[in-house]
N, C-alpha and C. Protein backbone atom coordinates (compact mmCIF):
# COMPACT_ATOMS: atom_id res chain seq x y z
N UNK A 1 -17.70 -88.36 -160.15
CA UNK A 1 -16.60 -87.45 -159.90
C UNK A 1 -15.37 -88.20 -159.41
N UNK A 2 -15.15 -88.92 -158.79
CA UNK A 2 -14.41 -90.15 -157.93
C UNK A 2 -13.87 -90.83 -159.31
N UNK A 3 -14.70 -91.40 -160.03
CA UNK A 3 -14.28 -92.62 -160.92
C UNK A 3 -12.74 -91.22 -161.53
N UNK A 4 -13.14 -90.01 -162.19
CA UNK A 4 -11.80 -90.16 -163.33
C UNK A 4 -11.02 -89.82 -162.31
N UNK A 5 -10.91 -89.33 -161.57
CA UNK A 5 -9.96 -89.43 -160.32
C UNK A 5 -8.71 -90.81 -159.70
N UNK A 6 -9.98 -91.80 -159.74
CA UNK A 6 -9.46 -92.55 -159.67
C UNK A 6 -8.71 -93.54 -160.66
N UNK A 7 -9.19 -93.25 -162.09
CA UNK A 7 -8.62 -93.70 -162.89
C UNK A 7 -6.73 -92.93 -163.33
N UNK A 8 -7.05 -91.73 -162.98
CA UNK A 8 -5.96 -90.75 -163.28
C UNK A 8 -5.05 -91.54 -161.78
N UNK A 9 -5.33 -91.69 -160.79
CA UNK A 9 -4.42 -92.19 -159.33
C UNK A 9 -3.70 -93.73 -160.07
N UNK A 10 -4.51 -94.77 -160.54
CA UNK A 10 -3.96 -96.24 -160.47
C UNK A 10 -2.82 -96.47 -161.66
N UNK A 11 -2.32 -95.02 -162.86
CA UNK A 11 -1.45 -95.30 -163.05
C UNK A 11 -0.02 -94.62 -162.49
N UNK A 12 -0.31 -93.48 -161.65
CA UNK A 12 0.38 -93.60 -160.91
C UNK A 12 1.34 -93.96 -159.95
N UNK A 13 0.16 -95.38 -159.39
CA UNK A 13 0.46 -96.60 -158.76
C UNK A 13 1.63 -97.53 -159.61
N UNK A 14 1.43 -97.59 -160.30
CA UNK A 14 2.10 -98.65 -161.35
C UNK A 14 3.20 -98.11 -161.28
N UNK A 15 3.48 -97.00 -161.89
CA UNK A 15 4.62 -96.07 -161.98
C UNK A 15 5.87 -96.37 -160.90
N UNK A 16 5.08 -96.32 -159.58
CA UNK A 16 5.71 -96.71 -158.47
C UNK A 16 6.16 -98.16 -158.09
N UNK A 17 5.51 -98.87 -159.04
CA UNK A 17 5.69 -100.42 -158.57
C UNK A 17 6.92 -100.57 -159.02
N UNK A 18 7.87 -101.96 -158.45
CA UNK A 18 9.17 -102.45 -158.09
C UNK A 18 8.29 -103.58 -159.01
N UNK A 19 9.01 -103.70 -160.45
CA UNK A 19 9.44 -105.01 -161.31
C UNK A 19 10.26 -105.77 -161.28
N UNK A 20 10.96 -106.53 -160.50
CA UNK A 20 12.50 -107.02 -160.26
C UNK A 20 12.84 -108.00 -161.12
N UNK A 21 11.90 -108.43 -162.30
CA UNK A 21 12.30 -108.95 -163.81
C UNK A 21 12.79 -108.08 -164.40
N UNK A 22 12.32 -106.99 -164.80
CA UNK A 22 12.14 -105.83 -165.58
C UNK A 22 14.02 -104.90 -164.76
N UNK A 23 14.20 -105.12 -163.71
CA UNK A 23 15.39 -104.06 -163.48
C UNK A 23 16.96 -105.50 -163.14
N UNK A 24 16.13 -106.83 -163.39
CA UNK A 24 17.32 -107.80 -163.29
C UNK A 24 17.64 -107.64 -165.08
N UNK A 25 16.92 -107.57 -165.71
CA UNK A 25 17.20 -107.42 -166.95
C UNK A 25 17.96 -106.34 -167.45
N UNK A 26 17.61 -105.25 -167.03
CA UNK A 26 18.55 -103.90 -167.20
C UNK A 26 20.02 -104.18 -166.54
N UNK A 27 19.70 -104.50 -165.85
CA UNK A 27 21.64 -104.55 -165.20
C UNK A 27 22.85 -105.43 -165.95
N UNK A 28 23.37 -104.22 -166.28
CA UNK A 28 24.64 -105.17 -167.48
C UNK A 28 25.91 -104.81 -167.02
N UNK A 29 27.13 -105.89 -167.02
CA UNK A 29 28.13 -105.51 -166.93
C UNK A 29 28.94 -104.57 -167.95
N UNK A 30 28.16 -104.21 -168.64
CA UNK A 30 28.96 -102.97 -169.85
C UNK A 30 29.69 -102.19 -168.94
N UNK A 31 30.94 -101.90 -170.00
CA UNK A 31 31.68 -100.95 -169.60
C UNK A 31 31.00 -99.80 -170.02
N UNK A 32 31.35 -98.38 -169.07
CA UNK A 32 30.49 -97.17 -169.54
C UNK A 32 31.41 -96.17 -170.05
N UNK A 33 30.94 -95.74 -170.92
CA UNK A 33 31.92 -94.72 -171.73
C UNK A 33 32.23 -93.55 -171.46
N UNK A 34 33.93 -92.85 -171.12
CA UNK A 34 33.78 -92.03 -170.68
C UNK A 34 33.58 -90.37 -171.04
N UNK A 35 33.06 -89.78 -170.09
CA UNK A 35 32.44 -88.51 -170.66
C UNK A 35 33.14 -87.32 -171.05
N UNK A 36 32.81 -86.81 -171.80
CA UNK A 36 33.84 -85.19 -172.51
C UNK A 36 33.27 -84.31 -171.51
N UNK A 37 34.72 -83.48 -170.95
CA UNK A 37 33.90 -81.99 -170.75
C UNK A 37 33.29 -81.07 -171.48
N UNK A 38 32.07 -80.52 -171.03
CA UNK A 38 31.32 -79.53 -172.18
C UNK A 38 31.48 -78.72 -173.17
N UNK A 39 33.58 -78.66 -172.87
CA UNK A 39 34.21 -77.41 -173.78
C UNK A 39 34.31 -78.15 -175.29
N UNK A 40 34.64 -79.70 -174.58
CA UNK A 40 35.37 -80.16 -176.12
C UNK A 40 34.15 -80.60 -176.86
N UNK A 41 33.19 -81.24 -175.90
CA UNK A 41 32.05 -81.64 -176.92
C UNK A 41 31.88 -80.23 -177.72
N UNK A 42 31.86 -79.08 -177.34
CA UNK A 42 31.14 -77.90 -178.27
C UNK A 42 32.13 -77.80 -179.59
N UNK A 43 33.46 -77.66 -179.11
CA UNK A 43 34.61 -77.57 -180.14
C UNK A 43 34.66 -78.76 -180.74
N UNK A 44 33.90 -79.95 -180.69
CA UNK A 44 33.79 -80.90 -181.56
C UNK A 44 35.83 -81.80 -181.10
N UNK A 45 36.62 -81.60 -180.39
CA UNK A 45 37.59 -82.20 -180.62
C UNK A 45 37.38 -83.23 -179.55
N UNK A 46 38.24 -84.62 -179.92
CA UNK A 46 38.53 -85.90 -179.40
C UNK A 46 37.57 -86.76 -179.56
N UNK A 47 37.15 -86.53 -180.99
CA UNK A 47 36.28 -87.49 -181.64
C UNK A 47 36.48 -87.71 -183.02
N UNK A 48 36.25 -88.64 -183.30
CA UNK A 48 36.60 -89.51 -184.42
C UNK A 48 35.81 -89.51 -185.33
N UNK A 49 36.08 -88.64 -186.76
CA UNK A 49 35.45 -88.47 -187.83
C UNK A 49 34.84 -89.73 -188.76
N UNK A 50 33.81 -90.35 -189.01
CA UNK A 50 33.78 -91.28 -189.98
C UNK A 50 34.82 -90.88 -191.58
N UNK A 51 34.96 -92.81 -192.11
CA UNK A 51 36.12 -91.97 -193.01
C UNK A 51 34.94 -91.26 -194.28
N UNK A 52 35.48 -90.67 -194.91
CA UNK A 52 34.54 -90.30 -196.44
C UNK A 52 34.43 -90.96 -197.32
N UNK A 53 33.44 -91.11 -197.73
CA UNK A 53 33.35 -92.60 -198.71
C UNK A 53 33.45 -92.08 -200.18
N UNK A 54 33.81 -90.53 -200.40
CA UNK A 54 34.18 -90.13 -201.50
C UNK A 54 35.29 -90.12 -202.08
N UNK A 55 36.49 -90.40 -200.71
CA UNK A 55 37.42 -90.02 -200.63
C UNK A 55 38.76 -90.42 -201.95
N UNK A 56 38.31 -92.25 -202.10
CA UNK A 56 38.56 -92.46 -203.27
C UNK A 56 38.37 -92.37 -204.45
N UNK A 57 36.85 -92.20 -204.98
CA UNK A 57 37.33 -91.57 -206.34
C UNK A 57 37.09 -90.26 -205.96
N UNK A 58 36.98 -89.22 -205.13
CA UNK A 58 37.87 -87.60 -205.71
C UNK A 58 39.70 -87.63 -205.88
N UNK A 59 40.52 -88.48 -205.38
CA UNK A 59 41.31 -88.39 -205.39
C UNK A 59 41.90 -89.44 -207.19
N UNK A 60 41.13 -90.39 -207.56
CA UNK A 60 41.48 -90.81 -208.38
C UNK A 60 41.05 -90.00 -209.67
N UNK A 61 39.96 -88.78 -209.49
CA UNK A 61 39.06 -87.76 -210.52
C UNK A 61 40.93 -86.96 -210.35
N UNK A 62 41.48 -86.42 -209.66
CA UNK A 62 41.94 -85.76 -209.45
C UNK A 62 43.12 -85.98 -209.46
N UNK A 63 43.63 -87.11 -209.87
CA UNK A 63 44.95 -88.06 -210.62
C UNK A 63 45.03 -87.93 -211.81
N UNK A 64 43.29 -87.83 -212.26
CA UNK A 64 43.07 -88.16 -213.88
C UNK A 64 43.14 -86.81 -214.15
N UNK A 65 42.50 -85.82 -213.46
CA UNK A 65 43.07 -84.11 -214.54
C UNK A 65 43.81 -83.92 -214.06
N UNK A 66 45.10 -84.52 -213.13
CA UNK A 66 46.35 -83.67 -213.24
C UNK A 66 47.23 -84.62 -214.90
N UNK A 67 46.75 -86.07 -215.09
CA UNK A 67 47.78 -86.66 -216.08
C UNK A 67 47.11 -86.19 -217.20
N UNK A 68 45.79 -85.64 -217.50
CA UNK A 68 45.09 -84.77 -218.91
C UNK A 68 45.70 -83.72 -218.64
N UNK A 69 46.40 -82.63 -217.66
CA UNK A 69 46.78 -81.30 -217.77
C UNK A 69 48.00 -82.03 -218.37
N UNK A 70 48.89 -82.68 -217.69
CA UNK A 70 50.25 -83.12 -218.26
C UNK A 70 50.12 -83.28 -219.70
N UNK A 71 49.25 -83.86 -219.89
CA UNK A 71 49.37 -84.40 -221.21
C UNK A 71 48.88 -83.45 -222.43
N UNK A 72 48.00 -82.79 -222.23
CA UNK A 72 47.78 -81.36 -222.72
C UNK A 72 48.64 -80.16 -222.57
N UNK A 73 49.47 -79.91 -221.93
CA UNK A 73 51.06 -78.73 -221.92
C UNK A 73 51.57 -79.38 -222.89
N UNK A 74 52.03 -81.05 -223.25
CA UNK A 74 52.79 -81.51 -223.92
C UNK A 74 52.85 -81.39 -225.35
N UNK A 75 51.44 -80.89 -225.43
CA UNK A 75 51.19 -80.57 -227.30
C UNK A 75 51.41 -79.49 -227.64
């Protein structure tokens, strides 16, 4: 009765132990980034869209049927 008891207590123990490799390693001089209030994160504003990687050819598809419309009125 004792033993799973005691097996369930010793990781507990651990849990609690002080690694001072393990938390000299975590400590970084990074700068930390600063935080949005909750309104804008929801409204999505003051963040920076990736660009669209479609962006160039829809606009060059869309060069090409405006100079085929041109060129088709012309006949």
């Amino acid at each position: 009765m004792m033993r799973p008891l005691l097996l369930a207590f010793v990781p507990l123990l651990a849990a609690c132990a002080e690694f001072p490799e393990v938390d000299a390693g975590a400590r970084t001089n990074l700068p930390t980034p600063s935080l949005l209030p909750t309104d804008q994160l929801i409204a999505g504003t003051d963040q920076t869209n990736p660009p669209d990687p479609l962006a160039g050819p829809v606009s060059a598809l869309q060069a090409r049927a405006t100079a085929l419309r041109a060129l088709d009125s012309t006949r």
